[in-house]
PDB file of N, CA and C in Angstrom:
ATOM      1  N   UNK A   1      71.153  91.314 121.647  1.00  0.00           N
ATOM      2  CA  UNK A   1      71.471  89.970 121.242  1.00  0.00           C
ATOM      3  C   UNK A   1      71.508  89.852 119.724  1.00  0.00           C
ATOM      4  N   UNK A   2      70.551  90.864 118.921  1.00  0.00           N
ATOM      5  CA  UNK A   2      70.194  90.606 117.163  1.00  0.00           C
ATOM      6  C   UNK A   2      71.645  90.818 116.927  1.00  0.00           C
ATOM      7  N   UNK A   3      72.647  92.064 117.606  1.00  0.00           N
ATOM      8  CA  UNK A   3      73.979  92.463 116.811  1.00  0.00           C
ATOM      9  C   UNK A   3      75.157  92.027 116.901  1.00  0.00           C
ATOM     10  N   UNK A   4      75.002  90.885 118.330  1.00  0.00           N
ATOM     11  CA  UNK A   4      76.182  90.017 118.525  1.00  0.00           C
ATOM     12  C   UNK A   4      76.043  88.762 118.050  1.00  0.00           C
ATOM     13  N   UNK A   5      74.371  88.566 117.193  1.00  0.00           N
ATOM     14  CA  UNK A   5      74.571  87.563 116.132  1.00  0.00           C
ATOM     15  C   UNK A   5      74.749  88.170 114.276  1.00  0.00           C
ATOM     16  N   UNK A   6      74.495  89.291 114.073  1.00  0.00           N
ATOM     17  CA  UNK A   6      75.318  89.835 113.343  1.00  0.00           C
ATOM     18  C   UNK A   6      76.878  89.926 113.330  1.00  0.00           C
ATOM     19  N   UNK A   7      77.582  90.153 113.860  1.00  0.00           N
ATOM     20  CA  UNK A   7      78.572  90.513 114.222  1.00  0.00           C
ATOM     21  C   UNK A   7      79.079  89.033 114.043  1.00  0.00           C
ATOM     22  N   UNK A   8      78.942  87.452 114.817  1.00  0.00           N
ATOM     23  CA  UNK A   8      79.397  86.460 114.105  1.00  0.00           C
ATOM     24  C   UNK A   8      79.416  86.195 113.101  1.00  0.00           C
ATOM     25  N   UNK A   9      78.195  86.525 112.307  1.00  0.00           N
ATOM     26  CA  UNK A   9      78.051  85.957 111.091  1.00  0.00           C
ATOM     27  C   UNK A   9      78.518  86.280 110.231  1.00  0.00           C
ATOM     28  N   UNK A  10      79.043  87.941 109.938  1.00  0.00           N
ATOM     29  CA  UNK A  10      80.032  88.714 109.583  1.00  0.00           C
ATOM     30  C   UNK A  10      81.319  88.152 109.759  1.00  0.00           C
ATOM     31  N   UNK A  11      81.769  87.636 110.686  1.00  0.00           N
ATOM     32  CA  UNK A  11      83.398  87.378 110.489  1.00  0.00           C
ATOM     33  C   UNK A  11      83.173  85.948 110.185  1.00  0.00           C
ATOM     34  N   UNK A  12      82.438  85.472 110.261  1.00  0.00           N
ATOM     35  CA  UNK A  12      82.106  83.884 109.495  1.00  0.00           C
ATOM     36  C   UNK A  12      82.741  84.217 107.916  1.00  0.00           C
ATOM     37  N   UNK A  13      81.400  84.924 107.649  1.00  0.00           N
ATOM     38  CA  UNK A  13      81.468  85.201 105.916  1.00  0.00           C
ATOM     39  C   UNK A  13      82.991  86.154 105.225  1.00  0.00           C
ATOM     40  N   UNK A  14      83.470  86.676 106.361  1.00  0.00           N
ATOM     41  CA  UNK A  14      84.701  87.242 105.730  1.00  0.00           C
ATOM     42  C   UNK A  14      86.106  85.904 105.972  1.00  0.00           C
ATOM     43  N   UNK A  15      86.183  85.423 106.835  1.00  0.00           N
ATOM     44  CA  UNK A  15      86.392  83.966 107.409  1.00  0.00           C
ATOM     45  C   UNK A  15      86.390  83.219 105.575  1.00  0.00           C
ATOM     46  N   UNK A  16      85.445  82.747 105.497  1.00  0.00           N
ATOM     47  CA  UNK A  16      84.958  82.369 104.226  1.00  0.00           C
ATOM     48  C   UNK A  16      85.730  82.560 102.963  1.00  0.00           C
ATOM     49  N   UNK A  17      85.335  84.063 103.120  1.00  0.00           N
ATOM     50  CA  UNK A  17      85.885  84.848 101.958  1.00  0.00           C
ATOM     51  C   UNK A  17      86.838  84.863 101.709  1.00  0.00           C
ATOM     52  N   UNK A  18      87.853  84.521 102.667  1.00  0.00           N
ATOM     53  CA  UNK A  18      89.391  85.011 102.409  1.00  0.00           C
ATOM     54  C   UNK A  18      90.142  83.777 102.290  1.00  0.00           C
ATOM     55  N   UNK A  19      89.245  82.445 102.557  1.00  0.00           N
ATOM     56  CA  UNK A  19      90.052  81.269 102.950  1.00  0.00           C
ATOM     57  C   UNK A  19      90.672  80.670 101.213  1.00  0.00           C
ATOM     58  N   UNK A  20      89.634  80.764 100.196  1.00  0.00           N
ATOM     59  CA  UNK A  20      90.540  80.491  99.342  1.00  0.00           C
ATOM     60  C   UNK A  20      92.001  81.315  98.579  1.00  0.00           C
ATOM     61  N   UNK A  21      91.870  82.826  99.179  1.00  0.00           N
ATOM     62  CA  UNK A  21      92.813  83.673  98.446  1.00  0.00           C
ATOM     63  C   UNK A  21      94.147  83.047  99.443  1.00  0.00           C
ATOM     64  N   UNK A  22      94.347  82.224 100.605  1.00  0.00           N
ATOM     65  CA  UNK A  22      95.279  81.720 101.247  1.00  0.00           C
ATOM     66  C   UNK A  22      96.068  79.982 100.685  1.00  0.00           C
ATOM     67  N   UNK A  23      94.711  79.855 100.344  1.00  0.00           N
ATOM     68  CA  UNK A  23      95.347  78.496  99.743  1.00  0.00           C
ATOM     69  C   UNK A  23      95.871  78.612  98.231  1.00  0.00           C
ATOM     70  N   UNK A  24      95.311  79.478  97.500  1.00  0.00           N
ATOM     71  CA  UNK A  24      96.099  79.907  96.116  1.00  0.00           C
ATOM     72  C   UNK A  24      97.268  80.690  96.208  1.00  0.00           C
ATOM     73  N   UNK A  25      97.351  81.013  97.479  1.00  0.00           N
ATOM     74  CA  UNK A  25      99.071  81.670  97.505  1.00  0.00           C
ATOM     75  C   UNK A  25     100.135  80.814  97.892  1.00  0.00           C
ATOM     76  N   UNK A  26      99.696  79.740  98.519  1.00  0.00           N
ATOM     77  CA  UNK A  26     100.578  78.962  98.766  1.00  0.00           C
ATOM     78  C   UNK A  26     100.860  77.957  97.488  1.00  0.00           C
ATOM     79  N   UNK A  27     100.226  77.756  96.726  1.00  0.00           N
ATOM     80  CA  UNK A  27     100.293  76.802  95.481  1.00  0.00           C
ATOM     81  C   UNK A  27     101.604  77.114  94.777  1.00  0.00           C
ATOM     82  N   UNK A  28     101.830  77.761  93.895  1.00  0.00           N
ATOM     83  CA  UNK A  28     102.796  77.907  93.233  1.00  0.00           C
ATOM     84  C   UNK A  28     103.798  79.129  93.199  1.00  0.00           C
ATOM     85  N   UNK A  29     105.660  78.676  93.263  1.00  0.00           N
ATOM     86  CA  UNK A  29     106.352  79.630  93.080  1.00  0.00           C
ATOM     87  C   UNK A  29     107.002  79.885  92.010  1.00  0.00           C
ATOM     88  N   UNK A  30     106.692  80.961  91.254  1.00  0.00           N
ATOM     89  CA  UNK A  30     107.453  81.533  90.063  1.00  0.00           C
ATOM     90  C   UNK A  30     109.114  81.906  90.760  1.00  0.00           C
ATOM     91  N   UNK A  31     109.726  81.533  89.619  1.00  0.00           N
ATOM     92  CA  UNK A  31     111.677  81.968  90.274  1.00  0.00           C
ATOM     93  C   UNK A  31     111.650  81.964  88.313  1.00  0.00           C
ATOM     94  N   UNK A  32     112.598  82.929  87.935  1.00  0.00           N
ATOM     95  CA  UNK A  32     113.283  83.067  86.723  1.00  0.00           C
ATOM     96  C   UNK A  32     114.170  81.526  86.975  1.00  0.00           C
ATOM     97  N   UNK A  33     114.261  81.958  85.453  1.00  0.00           N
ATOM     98  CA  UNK A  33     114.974  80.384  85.045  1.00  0.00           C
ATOM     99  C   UNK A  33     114.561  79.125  84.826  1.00  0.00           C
ATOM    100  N   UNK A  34     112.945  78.945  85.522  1.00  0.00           N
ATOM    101  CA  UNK A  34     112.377  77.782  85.431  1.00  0.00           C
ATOM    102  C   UNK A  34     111.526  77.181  84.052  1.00  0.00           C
ATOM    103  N   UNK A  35     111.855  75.761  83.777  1.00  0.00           N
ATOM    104  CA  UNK A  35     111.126  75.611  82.791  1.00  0.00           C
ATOM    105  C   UNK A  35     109.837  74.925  83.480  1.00  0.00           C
ATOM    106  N   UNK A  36     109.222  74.734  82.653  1.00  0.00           N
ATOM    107  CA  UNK A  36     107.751  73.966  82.498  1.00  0.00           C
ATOM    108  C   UNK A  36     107.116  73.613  81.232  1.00  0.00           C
ATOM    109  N   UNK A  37     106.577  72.532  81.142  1.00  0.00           N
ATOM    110  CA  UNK A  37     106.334  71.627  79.966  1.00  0.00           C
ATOM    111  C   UNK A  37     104.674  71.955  80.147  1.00  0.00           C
ATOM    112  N   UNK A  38     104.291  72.637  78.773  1.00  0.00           N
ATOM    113  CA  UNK A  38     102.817  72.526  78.768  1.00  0.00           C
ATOM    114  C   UNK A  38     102.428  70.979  77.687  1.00  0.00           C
ATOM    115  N   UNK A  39     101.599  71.328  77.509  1.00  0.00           N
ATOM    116  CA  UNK A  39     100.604  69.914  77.034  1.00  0.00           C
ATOM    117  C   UNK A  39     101.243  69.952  75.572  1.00  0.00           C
ATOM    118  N   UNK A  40     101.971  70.885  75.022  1.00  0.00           N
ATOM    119  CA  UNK A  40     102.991  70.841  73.134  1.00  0.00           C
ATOM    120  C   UNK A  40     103.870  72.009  73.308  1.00  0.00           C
ATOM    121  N   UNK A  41     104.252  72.670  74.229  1.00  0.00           N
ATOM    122  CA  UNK A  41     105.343  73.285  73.770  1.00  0.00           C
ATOM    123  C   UNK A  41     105.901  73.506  75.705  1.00  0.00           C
ATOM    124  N   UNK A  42     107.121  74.514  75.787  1.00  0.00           N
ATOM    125  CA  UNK A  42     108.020  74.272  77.001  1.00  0.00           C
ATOM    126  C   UNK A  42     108.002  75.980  77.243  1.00  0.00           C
ATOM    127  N   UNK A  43     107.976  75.828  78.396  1.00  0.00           N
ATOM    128  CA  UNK A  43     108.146  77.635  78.776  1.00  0.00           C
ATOM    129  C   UNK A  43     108.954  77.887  79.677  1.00  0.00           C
ATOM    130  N   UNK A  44     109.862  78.980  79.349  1.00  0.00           N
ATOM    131  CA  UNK A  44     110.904  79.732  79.977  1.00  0.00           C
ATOM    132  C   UNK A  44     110.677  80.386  80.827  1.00  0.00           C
ATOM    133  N   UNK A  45     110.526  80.935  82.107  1.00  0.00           N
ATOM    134  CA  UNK A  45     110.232  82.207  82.590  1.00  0.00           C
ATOM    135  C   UNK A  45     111.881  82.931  82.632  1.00  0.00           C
ATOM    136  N   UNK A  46     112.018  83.876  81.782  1.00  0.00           N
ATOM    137  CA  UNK A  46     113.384  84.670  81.482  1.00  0.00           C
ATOM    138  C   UNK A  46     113.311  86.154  82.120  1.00  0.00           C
ATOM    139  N   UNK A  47     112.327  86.677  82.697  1.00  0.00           N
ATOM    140  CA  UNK A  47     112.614  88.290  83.196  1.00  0.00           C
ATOM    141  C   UNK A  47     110.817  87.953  84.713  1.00  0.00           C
ATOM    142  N   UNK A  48     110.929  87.989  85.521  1.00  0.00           N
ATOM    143  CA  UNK A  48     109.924  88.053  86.849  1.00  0.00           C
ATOM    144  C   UNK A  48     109.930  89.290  87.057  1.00  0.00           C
ATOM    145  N   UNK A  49     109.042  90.055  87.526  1.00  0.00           N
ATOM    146  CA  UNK A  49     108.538  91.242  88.456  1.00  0.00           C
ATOM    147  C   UNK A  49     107.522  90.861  89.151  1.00  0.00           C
ATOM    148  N   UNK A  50     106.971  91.662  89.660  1.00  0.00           N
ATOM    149  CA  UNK A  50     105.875  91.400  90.681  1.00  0.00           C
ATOM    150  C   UNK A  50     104.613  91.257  89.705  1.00  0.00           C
ATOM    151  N   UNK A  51     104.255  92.117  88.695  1.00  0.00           N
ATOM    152  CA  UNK A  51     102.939  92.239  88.204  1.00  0.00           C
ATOM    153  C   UNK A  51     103.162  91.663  86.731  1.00  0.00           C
ATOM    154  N   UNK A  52     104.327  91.320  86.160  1.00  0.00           N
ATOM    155  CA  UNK A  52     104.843  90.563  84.636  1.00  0.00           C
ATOM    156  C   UNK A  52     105.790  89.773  84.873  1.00  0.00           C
ATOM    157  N   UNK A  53     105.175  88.988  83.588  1.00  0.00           N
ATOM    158  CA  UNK A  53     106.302  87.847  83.703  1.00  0.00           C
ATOM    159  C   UNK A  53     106.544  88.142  81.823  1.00  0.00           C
ATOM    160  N   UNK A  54     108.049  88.044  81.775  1.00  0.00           N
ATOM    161  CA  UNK A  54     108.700  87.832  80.028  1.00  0.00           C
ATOM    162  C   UNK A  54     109.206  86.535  80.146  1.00  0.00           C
ATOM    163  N   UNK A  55     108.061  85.852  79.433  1.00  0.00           N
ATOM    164  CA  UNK A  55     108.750  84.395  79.153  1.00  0.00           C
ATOM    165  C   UNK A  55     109.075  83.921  77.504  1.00  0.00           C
ATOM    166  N   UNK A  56     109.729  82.839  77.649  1.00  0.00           N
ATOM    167  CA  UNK A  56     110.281  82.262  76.103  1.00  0.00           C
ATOM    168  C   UNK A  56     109.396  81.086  75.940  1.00  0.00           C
ATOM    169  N   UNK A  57     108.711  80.384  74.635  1.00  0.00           N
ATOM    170  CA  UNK A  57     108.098  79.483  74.648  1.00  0.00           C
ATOM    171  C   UNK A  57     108.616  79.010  73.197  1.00  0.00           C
ATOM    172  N   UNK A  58     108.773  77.483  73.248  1.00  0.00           N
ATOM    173  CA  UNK A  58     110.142  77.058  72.105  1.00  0.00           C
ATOM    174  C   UNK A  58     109.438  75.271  71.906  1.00  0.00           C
ATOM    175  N   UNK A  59     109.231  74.983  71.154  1.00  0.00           N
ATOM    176  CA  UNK A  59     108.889  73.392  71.005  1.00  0.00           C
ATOM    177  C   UNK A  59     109.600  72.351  71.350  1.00  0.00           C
ATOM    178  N   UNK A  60     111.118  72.702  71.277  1.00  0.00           N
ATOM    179  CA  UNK A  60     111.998  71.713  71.544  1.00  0.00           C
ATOM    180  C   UNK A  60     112.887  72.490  72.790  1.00  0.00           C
ATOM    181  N   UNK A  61     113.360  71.489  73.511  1.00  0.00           N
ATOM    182  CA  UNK A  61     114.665  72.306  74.522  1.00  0.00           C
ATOM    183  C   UNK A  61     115.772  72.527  74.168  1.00  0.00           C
ATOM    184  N   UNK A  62     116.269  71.987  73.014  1.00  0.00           N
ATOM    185  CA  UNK A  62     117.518  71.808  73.041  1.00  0.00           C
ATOM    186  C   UNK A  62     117.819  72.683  71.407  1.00  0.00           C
ATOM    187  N   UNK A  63     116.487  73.167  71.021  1.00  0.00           N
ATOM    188  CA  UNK A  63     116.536  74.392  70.046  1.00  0.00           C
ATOM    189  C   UNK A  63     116.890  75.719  70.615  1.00  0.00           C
ATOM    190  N   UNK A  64     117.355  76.439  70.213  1.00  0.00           N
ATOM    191  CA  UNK A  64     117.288  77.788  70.738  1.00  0.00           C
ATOM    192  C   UNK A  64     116.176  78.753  70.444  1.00  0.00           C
ATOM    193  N   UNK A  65     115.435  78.200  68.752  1.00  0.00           N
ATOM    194  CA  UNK A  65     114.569  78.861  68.561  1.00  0.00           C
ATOM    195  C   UNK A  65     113.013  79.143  69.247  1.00  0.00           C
ATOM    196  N   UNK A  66     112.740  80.047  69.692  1.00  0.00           N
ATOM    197  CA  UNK A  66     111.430  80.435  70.102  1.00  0.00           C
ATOM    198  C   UNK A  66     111.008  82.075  70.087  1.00  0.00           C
ATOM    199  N   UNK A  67     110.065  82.072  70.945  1.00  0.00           N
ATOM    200  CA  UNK A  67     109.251  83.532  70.635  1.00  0.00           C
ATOM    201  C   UNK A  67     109.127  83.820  72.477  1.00  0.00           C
ATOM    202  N   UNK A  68     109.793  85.056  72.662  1.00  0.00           N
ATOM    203  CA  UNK A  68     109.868  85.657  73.554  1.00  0.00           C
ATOM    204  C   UNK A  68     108.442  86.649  73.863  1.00  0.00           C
ATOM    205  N   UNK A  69     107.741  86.845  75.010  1.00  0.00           N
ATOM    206  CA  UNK A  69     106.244  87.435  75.176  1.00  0.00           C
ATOM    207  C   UNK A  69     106.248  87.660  76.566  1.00  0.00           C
ATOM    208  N   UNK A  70     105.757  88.723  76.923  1.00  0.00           N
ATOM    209  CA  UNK A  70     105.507  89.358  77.907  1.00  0.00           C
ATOM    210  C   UNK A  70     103.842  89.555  78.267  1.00  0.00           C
ATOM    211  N   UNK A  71     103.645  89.093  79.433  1.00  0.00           N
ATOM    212  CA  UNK A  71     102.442  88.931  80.170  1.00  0.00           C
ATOM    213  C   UNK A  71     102.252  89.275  81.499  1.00  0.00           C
ATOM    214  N   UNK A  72     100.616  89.268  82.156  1.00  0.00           N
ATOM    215  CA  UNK A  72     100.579  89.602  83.335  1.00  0.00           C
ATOM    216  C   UNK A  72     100.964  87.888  84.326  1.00  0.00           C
ATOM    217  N   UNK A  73     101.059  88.127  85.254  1.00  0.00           N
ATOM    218  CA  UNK A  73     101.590  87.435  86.224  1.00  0.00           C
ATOM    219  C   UNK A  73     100.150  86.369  86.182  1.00  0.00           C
ATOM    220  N   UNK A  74      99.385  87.227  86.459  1.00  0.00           N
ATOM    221  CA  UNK A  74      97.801  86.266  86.235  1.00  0.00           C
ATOM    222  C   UNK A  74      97.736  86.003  85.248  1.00  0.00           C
ATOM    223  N   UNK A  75      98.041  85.707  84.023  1.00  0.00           N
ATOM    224  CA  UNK A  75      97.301  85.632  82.640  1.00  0.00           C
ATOM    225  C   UNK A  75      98.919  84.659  82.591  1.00  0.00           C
ATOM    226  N   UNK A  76      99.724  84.520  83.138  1.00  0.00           N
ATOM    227  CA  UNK A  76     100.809  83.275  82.924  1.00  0.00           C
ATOM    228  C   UNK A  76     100.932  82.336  83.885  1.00  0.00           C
ATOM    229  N   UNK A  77      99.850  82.447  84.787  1.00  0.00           N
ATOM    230  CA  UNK A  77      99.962  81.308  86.046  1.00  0.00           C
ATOM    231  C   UNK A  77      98.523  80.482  85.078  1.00  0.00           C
ATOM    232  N   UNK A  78      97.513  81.218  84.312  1.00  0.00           N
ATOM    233  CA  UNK A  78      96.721  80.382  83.853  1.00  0.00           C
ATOM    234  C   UNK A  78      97.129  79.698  82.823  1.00  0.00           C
ATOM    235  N   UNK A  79      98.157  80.420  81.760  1.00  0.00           N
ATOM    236  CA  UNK A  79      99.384  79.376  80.820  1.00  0.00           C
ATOM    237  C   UNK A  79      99.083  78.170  81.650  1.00  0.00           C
ATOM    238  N   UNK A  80      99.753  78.289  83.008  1.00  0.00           N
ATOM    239  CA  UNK A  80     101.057  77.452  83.836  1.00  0.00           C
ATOM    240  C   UNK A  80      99.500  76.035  84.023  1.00  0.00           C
ATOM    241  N   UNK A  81      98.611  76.245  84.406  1.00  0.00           N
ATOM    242  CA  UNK A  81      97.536  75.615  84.612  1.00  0.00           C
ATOM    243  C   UNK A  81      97.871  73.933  83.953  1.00  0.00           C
ATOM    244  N   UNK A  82      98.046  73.175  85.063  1.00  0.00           N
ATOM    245  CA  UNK A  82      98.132  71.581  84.797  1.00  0.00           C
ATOM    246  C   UNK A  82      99.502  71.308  83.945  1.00  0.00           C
ATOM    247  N   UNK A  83     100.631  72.445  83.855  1.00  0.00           N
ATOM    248  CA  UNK A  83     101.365  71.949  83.287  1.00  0.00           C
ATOM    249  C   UNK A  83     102.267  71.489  84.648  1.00  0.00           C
ATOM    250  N   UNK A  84     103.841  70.875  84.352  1.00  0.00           N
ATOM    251  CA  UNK A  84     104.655  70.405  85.084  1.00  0.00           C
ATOM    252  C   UNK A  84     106.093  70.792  84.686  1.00  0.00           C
ATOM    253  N   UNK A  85     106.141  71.331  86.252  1.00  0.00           N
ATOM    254  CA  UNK A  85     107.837  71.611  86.343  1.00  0.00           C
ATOM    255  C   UNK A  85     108.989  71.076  86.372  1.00  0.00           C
ATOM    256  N   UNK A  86     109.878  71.396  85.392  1.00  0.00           N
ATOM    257  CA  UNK A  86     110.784  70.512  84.822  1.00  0.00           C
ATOM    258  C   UNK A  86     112.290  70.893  86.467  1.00  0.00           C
ATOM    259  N   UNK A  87     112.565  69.530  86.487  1.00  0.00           N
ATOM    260  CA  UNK A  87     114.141  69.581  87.304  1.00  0.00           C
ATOM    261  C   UNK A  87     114.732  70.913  87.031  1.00  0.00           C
ATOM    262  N   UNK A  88     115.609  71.582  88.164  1.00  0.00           N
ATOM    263  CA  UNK A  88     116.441  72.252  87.809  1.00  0.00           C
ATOM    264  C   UNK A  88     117.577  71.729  87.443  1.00  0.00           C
ATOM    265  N   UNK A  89     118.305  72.338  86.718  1.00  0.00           N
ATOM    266  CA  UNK A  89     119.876  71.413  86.488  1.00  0.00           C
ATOM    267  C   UNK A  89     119.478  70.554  85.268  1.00  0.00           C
ATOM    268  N   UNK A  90     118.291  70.378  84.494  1.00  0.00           N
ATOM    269  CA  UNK A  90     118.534  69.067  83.248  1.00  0.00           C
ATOM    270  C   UNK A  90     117.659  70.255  82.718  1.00  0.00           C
ATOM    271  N   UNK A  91     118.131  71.008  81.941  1.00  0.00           N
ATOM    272  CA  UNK A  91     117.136  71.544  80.906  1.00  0.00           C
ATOM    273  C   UNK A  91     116.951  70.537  79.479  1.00  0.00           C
ATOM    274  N   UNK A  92     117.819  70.147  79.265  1.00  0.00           N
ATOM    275  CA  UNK A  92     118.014  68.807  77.943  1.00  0.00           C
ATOM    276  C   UNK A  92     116.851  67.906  78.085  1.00  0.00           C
ATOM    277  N   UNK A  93     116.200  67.682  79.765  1.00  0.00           N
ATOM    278  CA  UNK A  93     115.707  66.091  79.552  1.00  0.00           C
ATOM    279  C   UNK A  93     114.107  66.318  79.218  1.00  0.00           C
ATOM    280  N   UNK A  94     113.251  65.589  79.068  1.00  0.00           N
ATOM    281  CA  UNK A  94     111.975  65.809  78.899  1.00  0.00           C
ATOM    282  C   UNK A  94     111.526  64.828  80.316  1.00  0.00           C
ATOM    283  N   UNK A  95     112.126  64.862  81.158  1.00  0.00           N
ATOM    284  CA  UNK A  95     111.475  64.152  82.356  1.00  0.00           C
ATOM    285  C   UNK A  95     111.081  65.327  83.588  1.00  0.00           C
ATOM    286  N   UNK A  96     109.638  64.808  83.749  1.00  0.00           N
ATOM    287  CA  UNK A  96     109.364  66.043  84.635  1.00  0.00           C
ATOM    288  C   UNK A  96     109.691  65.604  85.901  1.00  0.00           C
ATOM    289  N   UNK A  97     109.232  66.940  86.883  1.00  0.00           N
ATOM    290  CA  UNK A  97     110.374  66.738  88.089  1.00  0.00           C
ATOM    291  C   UNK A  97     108.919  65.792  88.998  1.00  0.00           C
ATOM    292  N   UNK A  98     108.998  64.825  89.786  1.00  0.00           N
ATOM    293  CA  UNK A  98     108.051  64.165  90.372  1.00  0.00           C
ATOM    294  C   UNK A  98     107.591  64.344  91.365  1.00  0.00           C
ATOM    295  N   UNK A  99     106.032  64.669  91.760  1.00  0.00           N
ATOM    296  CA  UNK A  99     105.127  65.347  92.090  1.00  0.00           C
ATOM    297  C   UNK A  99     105.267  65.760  93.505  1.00  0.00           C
ATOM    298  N   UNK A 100     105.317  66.261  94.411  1.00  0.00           N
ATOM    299  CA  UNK A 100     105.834  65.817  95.827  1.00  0.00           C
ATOM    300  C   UNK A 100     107.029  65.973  96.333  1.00  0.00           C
ATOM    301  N   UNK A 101     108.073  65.815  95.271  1.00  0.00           N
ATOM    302  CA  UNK A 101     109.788  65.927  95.947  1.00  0.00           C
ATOM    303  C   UNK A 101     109.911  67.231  95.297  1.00  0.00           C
ATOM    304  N   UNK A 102     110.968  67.996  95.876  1.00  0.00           N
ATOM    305  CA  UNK A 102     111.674  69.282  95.407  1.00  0.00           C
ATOM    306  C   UNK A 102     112.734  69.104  94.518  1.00  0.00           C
ATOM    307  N   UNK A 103     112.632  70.064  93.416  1.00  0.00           N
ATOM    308  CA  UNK A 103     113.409  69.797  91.734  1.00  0.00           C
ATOM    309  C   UNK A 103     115.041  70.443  92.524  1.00  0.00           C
TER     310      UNK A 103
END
């Protein structure tokens, strides 16, 4: 009886364990091309792979000037942290896309 209450409590705690790595995968999708507006400047994602992202980050949209940087996939989803994704199709506007509907 001690190992078939081991044995629950074990897939409880792995149960557990795994439940938030499911809900952080569903959160957000990286696609090239997308902008996003951080809290003072706008980010490009211009080149995706699986483990890097090469993005552009530029103050204005409708400048061309910015600084191109290459990062891990993790270390640019924490960039991405509370910022908001801009419409596809209006790179010009500063209106973000609204919370709930698809850009």
């Amino acid at each position: 009886m001690s190992n078939q209450g081991r044995r629950i409590g074990l897939s409880v705690r792995l149960t557990l364990a795994t439940a938030p790595a499911r809900l952080y995968a569903s959160g957000m999708k990286l696609q090239q091309g997308q902008i996003w507006k951080c809290t003072n400047e706008y980010v490009r994602i211009v080149h995706l792979e699986r483990l890097e992202v090469g993005y552009k980050s530029f103050k204005n949209l409708k400048s061309p000037e910015g600084v191109h940087q290459h990062t891990s996939k993790k270390d640019f989803c924490r960039l991405l942290k509370g910022a908001v994704l801009l419409p596809a199709g209006q790179p010009g506007t500063d209106k973000p896309a609204k919370p709930g509907l698809p850009a």
